[in-house]
N, C-alpha and C. Protein backbone atom coordinates (compact mmCIF):
# COMPACT_ATOMS: atom_id res chain seq x y z
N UNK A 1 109.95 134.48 109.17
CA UNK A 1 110.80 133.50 108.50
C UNK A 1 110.57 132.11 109.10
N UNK A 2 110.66 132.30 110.44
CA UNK A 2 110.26 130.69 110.94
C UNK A 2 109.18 130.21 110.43
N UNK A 3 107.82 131.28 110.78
CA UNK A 3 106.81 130.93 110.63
C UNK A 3 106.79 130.37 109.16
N UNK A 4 106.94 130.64 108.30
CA UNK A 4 106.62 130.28 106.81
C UNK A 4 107.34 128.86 107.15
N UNK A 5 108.80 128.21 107.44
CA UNK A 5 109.46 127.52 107.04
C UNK A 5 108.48 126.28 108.01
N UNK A 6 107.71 126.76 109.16
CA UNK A 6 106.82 125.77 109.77
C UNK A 6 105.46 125.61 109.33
N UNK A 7 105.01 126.74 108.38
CA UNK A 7 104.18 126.48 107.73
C UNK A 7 104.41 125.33 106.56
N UNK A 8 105.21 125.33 105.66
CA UNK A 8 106.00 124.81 104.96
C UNK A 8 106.34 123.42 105.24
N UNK A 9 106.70 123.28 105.98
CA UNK A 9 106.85 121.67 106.49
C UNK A 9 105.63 121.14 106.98
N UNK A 10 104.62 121.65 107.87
CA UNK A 10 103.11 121.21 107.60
C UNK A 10 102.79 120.67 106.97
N UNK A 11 102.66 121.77 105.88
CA UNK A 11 101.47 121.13 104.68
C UNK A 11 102.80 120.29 103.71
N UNK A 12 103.90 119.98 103.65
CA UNK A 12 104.54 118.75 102.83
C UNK A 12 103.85 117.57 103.82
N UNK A 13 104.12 117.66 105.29
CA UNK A 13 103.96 116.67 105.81
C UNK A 13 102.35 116.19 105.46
N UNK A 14 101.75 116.83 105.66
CA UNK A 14 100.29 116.74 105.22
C UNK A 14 100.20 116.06 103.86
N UNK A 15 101.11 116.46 102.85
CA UNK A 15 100.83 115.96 101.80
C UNK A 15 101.05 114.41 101.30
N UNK A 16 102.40 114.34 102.22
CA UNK A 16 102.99 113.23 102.77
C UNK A 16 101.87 111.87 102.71
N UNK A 17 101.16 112.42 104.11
CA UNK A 17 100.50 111.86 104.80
C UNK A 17 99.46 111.11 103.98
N UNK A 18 98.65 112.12 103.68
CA UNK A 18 97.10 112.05 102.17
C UNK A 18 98.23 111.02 101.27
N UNK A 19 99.40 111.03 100.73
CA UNK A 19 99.55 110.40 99.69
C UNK A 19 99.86 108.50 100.25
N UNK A 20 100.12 108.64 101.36
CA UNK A 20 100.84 107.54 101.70
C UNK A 20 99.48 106.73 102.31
N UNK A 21 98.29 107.67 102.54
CA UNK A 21 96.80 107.03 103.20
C UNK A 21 96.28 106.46 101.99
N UNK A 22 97.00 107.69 100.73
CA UNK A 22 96.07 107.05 99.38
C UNK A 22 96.76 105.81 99.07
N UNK A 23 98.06 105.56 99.37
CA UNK A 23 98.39 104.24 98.55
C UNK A 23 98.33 103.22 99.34
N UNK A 24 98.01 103.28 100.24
CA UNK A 24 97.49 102.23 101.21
C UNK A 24 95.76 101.86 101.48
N UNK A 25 95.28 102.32 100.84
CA UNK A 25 93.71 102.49 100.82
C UNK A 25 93.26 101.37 100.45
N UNK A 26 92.46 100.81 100.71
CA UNK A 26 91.59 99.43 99.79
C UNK A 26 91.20 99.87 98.77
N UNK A 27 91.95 99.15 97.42
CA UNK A 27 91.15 99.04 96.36
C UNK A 27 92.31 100.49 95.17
N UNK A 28 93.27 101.40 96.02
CA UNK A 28 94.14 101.36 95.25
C UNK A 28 95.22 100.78 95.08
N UNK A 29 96.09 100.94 93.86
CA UNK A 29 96.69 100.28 93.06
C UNK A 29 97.61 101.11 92.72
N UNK A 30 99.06 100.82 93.39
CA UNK A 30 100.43 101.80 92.61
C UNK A 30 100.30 101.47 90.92
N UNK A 31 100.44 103.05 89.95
CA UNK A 31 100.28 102.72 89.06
C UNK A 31 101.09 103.28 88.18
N UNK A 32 101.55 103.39 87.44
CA UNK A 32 102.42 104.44 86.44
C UNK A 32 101.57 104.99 85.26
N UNK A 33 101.44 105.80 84.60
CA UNK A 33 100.82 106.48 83.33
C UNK A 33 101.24 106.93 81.89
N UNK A 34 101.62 106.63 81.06
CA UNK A 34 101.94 107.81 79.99
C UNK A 34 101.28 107.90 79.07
N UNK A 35 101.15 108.84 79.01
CA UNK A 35 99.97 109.75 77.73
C UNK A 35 100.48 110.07 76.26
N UNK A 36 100.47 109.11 75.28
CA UNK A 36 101.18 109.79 74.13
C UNK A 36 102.55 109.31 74.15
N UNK A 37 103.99 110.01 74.02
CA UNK A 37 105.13 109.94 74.24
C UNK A 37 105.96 110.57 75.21
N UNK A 38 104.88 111.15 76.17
CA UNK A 38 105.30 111.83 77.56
C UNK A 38 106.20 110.47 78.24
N UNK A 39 106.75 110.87 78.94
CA UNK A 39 107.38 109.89 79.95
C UNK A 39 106.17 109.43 81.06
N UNK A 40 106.89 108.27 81.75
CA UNK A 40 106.20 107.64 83.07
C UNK A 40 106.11 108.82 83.73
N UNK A 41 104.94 109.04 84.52
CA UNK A 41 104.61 109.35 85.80
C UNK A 41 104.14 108.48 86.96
N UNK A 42 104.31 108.65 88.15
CA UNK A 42 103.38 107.77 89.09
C UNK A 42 102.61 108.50 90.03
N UNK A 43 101.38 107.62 89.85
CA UNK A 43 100.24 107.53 90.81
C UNK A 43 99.97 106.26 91.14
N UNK A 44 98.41 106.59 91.49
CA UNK A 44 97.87 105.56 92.24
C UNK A 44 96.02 105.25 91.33
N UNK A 45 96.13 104.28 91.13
CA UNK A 45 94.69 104.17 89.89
C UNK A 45 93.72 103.10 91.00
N UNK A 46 92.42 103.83 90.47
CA UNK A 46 91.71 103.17 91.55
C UNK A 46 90.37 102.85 90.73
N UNK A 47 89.58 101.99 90.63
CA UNK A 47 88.25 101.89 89.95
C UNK A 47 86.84 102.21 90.59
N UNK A 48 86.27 102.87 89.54
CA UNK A 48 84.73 103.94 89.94
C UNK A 48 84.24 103.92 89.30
N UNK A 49 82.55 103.44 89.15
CA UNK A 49 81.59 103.53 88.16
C UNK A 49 82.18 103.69 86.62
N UNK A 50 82.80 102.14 86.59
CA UNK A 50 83.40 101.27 85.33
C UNK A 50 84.43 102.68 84.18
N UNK A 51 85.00 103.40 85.44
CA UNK A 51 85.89 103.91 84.80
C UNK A 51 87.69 103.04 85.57
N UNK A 52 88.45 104.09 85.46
CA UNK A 52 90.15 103.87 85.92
C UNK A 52 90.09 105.11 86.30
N UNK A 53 90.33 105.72 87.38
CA UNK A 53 90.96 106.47 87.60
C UNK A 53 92.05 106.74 88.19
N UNK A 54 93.05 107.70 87.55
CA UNK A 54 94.49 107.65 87.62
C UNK A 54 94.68 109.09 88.57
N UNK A 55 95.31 109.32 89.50
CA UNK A 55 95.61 110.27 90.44
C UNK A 55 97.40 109.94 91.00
N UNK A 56 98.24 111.33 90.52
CA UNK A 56 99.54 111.55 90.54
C UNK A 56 99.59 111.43 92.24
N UNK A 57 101.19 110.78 92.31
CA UNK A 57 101.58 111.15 93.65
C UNK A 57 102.22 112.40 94.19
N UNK A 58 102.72 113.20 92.58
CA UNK A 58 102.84 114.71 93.22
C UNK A 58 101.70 115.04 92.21
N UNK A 59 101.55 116.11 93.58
CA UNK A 59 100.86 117.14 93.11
C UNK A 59 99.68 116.89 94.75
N UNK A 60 98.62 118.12 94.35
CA UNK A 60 98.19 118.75 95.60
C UNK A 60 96.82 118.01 95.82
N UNK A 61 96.28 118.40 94.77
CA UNK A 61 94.53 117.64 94.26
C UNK A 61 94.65 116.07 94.53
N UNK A 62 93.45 115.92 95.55
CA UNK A 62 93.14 114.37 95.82
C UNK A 62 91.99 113.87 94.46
N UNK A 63 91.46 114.66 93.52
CA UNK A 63 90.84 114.16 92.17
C UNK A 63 91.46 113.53 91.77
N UNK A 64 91.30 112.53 90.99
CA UNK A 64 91.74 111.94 89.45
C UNK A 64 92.26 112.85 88.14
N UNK A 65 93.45 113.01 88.16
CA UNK A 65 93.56 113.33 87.16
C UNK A 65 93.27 112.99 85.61
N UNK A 66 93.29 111.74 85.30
CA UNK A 66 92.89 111.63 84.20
C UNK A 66 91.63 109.95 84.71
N UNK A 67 90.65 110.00 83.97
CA UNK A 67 89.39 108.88 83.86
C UNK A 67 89.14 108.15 82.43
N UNK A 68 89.67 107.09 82.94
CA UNK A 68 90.02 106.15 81.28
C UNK A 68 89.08 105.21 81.95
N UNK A 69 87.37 105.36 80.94
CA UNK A 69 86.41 104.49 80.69
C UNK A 69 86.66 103.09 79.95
N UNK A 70 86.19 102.50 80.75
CA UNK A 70 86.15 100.46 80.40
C UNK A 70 85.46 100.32 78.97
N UNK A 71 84.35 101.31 79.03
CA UNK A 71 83.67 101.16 77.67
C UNK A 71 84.52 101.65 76.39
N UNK A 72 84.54 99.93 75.51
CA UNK A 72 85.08 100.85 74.10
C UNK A 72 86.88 100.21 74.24
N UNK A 73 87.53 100.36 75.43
CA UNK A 73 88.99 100.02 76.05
C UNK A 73 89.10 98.90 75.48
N UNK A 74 90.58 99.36 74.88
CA UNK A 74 91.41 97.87 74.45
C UNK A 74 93.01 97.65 74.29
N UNK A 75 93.05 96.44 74.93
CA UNK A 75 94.30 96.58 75.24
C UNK A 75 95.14 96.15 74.00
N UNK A 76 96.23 97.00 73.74
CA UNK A 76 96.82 96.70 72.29
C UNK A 76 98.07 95.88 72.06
N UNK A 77 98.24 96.02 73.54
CA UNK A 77 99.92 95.05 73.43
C UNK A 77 100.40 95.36 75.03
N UNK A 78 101.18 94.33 75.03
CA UNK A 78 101.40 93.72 76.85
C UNK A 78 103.10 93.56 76.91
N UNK A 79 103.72 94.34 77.83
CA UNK A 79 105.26 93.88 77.78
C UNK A 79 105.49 94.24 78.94
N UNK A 80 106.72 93.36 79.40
CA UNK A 80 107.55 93.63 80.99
C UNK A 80 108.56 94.62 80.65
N UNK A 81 108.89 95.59 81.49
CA UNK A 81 109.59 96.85 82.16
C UNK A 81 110.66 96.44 82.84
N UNK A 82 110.36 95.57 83.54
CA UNK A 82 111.75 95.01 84.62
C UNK A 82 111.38 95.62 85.84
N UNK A 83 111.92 95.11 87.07
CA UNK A 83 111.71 95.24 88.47
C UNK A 83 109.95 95.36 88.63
N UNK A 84 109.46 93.66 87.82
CA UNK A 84 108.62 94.02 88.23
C UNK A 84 107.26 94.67 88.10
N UNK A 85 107.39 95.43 87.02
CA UNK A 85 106.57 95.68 86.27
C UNK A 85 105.97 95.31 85.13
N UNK A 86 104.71 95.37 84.76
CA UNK A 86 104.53 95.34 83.78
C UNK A 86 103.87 96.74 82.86
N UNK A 87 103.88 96.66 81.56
CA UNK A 87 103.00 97.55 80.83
C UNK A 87 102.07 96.96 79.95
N UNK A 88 100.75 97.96 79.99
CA UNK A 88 99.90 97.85 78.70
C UNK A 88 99.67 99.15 77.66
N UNK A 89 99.10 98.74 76.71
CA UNK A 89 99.27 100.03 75.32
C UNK A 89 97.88 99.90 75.32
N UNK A 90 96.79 100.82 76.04
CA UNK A 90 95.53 100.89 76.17
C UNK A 90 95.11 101.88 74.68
N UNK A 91 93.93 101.40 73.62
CA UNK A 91 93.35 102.45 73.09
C UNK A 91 92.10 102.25 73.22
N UNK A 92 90.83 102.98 72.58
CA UNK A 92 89.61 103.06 72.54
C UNK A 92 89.08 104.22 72.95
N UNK A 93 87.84 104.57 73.88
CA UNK A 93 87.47 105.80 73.56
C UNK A 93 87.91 106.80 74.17
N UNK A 94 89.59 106.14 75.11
CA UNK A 94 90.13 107.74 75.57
C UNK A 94 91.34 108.22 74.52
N UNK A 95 91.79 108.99 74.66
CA UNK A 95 92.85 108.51 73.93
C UNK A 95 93.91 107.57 74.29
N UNK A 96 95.09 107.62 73.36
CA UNK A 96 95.87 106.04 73.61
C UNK A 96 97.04 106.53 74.99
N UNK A 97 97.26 105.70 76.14
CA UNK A 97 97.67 105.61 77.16
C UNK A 97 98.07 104.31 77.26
N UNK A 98 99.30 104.38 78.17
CA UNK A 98 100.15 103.12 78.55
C UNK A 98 100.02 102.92 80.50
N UNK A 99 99.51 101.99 80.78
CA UNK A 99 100.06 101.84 82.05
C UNK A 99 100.81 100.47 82.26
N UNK A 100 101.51 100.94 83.37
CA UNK A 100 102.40 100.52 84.18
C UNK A 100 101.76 99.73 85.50
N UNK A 101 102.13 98.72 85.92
CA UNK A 101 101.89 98.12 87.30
C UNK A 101 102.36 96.86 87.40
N UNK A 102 102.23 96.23 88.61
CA UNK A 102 102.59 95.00 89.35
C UNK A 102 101.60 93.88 88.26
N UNK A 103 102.50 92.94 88.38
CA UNK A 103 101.81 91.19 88.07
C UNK A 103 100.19 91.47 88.37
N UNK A 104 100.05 91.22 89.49
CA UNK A 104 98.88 91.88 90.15
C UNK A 104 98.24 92.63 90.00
N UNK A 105 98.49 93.86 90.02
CA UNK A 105 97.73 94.51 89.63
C UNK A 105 97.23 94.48 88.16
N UNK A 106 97.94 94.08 87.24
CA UNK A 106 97.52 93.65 85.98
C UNK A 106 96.92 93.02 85.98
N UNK A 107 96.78 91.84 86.56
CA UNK A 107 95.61 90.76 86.53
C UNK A 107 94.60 91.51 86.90
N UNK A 108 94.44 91.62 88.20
CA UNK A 108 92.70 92.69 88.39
C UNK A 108 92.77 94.05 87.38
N UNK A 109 93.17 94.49 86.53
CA UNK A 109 93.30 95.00 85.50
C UNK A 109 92.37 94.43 84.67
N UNK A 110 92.81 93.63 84.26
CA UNK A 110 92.67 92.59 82.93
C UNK A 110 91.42 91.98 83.56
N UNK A 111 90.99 91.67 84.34
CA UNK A 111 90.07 91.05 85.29
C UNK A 111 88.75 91.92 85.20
N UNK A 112 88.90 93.55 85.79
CA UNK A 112 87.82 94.78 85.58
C UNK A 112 87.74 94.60 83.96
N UNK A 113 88.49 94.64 83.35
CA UNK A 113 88.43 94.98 81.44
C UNK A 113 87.25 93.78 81.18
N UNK A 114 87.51 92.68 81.16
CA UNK A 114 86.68 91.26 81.20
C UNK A 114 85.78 91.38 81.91
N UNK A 115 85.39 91.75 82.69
CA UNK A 115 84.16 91.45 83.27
C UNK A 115 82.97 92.76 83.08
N UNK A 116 82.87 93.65 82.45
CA UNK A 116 82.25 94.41 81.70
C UNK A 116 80.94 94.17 80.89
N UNK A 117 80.35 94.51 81.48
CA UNK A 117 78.34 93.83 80.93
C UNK A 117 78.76 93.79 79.27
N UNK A 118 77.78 92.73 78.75
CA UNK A 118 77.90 92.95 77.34
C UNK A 118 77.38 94.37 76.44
N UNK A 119 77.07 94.53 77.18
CA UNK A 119 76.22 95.95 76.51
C UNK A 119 77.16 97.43 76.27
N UNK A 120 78.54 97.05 77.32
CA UNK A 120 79.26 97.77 77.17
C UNK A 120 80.04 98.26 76.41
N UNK A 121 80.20 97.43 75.44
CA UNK A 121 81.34 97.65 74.22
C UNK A 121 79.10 98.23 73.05
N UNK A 122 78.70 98.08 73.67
CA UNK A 122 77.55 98.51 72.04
C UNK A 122 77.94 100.04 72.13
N UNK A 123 77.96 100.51 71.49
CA UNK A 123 77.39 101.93 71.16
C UNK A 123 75.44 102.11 70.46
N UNK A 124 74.98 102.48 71.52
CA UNK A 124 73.20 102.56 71.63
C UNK A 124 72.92 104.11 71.35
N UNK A 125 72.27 104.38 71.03
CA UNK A 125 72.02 105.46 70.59
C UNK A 125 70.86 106.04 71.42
C-alpha cells in the first residue's frame, strides 16, 4: 500500500516536472486548442518543420498531439477572450481549429503564418 501510494506520487511529480520544463522551454508557447465545438483545452504549441504543434498539459505523451501545417492555413477571424487572451478561427488543410494565446504569442503566430516561402500556399504536383 505504501509502496504504490510512493510510486504514485513519483511519477505525478515527474509529470509535474516534464510539464513545467515543457512550458518553460525556448520557443514554447502556452496555448489553448479547440477542435470543432469541443471545448478549450490547454497545452503548449511549439513550431517544427513549418508545422504548429500542439501538445496537452494533461496527459502522459511528450508528442504533439495534434500538427496543424502552415501550408494552405488561414486565419478566418480574430477575437479577445478576456484575461488576456486572444483567439483565432484557423481553416485550410487541417481541419478547422481555434487557438487561444497571449498578445504575443499571437503576434509570432501571425508572424510564422507570414513568413512562409511563396511556394507554400501552391499546390505542385
Amino acid at each position: 500500500m505504501v509502496a504504490t501510494v510512493v510510486v504514485l506520487v513519483v511519477l505525478l511529480a515527474a509529470l509535474v516536472v516534464s510539464r513545467v520544463f515543457m512550458l518553460r522551454s525556448r520557443g514554447n508557447v502556452p496555448c489553448r486548442l479547440r477542435v470543432g465545438a469541443r471545448g478549450w483545452r490547454s497545452g503548449v504549441a511549439r513550431y517544427a518543420d513549418g508545422e504548429l504543434h500542439w501538445i496537452p498539459l494533461l496527459g502522459v505523451r511528450l508528442r504533439p498531439r495534434h500538427a496543424i501545417a502552415r501550408r494552405g492555413l488561414v486565419v478566418s477571424a480574430r477575437r479577445e477572450l478576456g484575461d488576456g487572451l486572444y483567439a483565432v478561427d484557423c481553416s485550410g488543410s487541417t481541419r478547422d481549429v481555434s487557438l487561444a494565446m497571449s498578445a504575443d504569442a499571437l503576434t509570432g503566430f501571425l508572424a510564422w503564418l507570414e513568413s512562409a516561402p511563396p511556394s507554400a500556399y501552391l499546390d505542385v504536383a
